[in-house]
PDB file of N, CA and C in Angstrom:
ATOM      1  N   UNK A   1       0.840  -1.168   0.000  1.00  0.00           N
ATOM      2  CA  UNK A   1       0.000   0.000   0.000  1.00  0.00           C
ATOM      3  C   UNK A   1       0.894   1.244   0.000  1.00  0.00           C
ATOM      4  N   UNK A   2       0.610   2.370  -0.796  1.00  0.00           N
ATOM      5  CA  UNK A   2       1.205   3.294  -1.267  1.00  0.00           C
ATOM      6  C   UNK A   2       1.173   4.276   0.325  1.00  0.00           C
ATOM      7  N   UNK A   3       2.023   4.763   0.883  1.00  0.00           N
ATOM      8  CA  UNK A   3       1.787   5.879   1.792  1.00  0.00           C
ATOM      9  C   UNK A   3       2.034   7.486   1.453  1.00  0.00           C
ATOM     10  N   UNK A   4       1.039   8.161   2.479  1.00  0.00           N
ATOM     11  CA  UNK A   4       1.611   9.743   1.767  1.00  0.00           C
ATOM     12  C   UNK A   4       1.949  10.105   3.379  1.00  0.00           C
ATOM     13  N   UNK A   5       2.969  11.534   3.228  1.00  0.00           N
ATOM     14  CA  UNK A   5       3.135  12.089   3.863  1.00  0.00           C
ATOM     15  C   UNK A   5       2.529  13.109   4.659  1.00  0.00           C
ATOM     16  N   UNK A   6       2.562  13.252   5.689  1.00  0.00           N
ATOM     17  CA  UNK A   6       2.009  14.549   6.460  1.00  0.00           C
ATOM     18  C   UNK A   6       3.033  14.844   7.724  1.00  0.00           C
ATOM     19  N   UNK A   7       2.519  16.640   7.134  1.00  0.00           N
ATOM     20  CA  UNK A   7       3.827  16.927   8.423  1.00  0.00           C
ATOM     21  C   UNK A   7       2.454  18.238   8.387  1.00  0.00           C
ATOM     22  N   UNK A   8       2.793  18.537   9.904  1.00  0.00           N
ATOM     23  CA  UNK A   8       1.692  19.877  10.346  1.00  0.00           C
ATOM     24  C   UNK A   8       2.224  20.304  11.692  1.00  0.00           C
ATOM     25  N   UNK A   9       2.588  21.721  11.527  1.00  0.00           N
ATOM     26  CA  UNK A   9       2.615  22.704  13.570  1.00  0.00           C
ATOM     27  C   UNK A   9       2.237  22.203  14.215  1.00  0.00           C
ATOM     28  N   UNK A  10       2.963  21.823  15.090  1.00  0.00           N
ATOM     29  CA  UNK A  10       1.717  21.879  16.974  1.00  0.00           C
ATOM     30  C   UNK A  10       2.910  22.652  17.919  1.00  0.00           C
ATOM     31  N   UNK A  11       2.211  23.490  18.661  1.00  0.00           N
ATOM     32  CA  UNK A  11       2.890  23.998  20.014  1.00  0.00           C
ATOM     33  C   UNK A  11       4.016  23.273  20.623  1.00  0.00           C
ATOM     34  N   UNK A  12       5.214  23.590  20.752  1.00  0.00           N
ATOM     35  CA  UNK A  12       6.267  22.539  21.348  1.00  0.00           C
ATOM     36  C   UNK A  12       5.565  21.729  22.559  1.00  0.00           C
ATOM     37  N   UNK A  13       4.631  22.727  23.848  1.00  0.00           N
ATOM     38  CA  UNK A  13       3.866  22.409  24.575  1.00  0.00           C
ATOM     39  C   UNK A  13       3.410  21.609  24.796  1.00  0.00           C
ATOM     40  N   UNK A  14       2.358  21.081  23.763  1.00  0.00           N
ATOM     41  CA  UNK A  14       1.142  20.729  22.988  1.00  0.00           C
ATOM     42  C   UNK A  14       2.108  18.869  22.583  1.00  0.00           C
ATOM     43  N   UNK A  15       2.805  19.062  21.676  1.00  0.00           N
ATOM     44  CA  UNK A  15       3.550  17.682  21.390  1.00  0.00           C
ATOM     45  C   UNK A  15       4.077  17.211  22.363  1.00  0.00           C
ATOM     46  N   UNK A  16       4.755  17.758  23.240  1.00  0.00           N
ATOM     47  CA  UNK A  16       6.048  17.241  24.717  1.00  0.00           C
ATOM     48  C   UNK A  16       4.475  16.338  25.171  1.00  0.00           C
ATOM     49  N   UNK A  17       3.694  17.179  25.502  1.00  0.00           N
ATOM     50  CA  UNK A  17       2.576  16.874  26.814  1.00  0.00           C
ATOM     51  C   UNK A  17       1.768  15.368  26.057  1.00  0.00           C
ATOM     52  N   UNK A  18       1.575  15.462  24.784  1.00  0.00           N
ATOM     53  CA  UNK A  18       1.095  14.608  23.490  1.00  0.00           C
ATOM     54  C   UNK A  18       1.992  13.157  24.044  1.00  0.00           C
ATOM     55  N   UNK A  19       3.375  13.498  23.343  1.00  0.00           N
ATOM     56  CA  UNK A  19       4.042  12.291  23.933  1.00  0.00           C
ATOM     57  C   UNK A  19       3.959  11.836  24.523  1.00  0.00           C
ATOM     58  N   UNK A  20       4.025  12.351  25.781  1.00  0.00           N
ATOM     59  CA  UNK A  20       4.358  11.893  27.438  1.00  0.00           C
ATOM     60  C   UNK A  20       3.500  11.012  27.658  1.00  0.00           C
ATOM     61  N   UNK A  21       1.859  11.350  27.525  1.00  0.00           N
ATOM     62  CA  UNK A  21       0.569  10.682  26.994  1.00  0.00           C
ATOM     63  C   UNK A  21       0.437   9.186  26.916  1.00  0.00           C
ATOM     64  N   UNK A  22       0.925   9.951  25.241  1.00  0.00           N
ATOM     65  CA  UNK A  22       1.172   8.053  23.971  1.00  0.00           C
ATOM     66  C   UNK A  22       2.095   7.350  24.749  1.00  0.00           C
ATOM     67  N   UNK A  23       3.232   7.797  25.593  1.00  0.00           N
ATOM     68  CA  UNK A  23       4.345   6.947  25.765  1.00  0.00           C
ATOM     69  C   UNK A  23       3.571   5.983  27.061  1.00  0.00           C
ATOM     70  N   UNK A  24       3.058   6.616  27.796  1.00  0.00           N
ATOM     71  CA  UNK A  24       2.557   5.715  28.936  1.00  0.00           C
ATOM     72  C   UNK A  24       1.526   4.158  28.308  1.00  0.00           C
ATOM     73  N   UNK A  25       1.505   4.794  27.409  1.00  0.00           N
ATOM     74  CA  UNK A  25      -0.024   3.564  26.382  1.00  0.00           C
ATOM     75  C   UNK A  25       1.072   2.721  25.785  1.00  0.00           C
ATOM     76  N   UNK A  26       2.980   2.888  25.164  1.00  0.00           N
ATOM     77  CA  UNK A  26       3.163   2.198  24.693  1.00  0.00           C
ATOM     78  C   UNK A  26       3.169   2.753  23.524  1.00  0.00           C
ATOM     79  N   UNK A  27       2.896   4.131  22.591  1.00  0.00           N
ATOM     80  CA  UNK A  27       2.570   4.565  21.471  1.00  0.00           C
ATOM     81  C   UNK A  27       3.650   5.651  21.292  1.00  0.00           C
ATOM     82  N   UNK A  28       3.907   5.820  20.306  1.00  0.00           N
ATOM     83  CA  UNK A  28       4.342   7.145  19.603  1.00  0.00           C
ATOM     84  C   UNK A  28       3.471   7.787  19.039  1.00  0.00           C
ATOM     85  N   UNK A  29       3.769   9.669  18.970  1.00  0.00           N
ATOM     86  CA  UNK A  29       2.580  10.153  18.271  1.00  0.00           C
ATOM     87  C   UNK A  29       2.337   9.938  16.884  1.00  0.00           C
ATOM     88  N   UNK A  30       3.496   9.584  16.369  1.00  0.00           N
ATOM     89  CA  UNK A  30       3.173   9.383  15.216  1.00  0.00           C
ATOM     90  C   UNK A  30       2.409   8.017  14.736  1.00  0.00           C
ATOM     91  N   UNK A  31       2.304   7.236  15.837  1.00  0.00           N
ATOM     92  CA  UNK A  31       1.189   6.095  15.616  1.00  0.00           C
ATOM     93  C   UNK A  31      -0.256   6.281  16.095  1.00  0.00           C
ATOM     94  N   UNK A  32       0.275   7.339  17.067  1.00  0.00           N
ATOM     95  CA  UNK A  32      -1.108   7.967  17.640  1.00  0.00           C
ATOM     96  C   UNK A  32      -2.042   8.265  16.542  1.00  0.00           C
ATOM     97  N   UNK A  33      -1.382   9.090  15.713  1.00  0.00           N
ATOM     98  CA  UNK A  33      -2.170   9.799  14.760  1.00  0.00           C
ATOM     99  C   UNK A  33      -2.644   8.754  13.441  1.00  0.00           C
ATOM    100  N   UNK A  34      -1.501   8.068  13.095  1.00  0.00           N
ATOM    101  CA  UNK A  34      -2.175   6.505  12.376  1.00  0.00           C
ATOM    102  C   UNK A  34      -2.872   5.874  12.475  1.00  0.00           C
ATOM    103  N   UNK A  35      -3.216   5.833  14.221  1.00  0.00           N
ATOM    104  CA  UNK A  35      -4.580   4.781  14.361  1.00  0.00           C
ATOM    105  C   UNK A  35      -5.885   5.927  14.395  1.00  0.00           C
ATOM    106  N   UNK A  36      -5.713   6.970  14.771  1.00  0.00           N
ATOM    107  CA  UNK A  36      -6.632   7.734  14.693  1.00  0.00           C
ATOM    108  C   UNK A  36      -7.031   7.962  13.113  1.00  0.00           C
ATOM    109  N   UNK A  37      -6.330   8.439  12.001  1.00  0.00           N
ATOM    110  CA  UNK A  37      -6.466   8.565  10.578  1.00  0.00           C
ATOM    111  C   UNK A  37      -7.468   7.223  10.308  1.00  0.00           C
ATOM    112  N   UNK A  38      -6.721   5.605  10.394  1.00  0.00           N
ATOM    113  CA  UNK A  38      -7.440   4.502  10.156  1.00  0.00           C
ATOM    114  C   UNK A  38      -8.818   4.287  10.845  1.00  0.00           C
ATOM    115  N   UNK A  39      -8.999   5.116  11.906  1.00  0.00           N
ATOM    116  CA  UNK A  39     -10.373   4.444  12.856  1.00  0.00           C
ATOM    117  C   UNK A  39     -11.014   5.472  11.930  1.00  0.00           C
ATOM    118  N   UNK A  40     -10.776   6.823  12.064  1.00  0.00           N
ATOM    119  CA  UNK A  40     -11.955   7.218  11.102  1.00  0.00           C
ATOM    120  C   UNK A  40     -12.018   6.981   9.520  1.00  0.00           C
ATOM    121  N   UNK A  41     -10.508   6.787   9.217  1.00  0.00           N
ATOM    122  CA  UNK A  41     -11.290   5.905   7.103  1.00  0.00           C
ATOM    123  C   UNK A  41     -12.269   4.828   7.502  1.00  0.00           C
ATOM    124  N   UNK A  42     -11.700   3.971   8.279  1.00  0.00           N
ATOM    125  CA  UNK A  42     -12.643   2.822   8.742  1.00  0.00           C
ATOM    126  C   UNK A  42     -14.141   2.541   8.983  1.00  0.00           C
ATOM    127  N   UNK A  43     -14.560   3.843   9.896  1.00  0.00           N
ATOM    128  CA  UNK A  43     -15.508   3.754  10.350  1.00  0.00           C
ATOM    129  C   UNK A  43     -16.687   4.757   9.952  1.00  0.00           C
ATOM    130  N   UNK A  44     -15.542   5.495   9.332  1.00  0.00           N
ATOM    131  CA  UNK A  44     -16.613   6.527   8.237  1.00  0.00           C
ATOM    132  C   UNK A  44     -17.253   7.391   9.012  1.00  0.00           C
ATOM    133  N   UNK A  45     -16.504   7.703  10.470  1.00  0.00           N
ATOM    134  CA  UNK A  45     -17.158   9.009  11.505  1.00  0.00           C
ATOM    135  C   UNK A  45     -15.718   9.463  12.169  1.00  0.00           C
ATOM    136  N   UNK A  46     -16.400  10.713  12.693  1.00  0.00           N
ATOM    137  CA  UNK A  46     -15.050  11.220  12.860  1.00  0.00           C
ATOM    138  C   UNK A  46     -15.301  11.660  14.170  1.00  0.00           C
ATOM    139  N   UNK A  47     -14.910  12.075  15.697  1.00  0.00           N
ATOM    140  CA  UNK A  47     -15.009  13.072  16.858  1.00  0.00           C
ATOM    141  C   UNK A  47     -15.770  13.980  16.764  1.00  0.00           C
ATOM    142  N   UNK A  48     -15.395  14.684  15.448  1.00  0.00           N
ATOM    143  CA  UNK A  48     -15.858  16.383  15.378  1.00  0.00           C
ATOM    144  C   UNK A  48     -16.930  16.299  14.548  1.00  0.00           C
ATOM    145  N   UNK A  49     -17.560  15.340  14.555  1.00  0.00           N
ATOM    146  CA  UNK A  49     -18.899  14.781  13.877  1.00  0.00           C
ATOM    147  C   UNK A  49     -19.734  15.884  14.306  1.00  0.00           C
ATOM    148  N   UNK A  50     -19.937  15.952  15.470  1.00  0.00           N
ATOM    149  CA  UNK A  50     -21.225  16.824  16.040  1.00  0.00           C
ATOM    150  C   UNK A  50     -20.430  17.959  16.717  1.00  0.00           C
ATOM    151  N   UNK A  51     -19.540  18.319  16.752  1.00  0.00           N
ATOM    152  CA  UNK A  51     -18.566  19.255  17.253  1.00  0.00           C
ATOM    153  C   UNK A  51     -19.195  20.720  16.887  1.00  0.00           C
ATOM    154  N   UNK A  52     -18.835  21.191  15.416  1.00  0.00           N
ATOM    155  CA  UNK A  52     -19.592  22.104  14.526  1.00  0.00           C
ATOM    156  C   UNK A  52     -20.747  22.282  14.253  1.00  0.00           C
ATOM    157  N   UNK A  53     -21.422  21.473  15.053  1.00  0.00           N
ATOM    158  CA  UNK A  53     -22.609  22.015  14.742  1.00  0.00           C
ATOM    159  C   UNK A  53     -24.023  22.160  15.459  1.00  0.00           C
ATOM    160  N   UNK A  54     -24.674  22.919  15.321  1.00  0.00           N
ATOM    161  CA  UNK A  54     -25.952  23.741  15.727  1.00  0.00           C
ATOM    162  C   UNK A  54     -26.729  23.247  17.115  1.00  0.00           C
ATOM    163  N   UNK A  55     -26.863  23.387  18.166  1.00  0.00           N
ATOM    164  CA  UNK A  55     -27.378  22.598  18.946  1.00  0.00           C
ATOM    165  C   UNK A  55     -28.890  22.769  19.235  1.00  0.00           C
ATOM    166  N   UNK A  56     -29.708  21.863  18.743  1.00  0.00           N
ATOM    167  CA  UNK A  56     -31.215  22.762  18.935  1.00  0.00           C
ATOM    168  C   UNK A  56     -31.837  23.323  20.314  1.00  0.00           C
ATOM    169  N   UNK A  57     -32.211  23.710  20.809  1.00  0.00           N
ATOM    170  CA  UNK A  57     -32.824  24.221  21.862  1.00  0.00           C
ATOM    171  C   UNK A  57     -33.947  23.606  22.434  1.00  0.00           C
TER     172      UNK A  57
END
């Protein structure tokens, strides 16, 4: 299977605290973010599903 690249900012902050995280689980972030990418191709939903939007009253 063909792979693509991604590279994107985060806060030095933001990654240190990220790591520290994944490392206790056994993970790197950069697998962090692999299984997260695959659960949502997979499952065809995403977190921020209902995030954006409208809440009725």
């Amino acid at each position: 299977m063909a792979e693509k690249l991604i590279q994107l900012r985060v806060e030095e902050g933001v990654k240190d605290a990220a790591d520290e995280i994944f490392k206790t689980q056994g993970l790197t972030t950069q697998t962090a973010i692999k299984i997260f990418l695959t659960q949502v191709a997979n499952t065809g939903d995403s977190p921020f599903s209902n995030l954006f939007t409208k809440k009725e009253q």
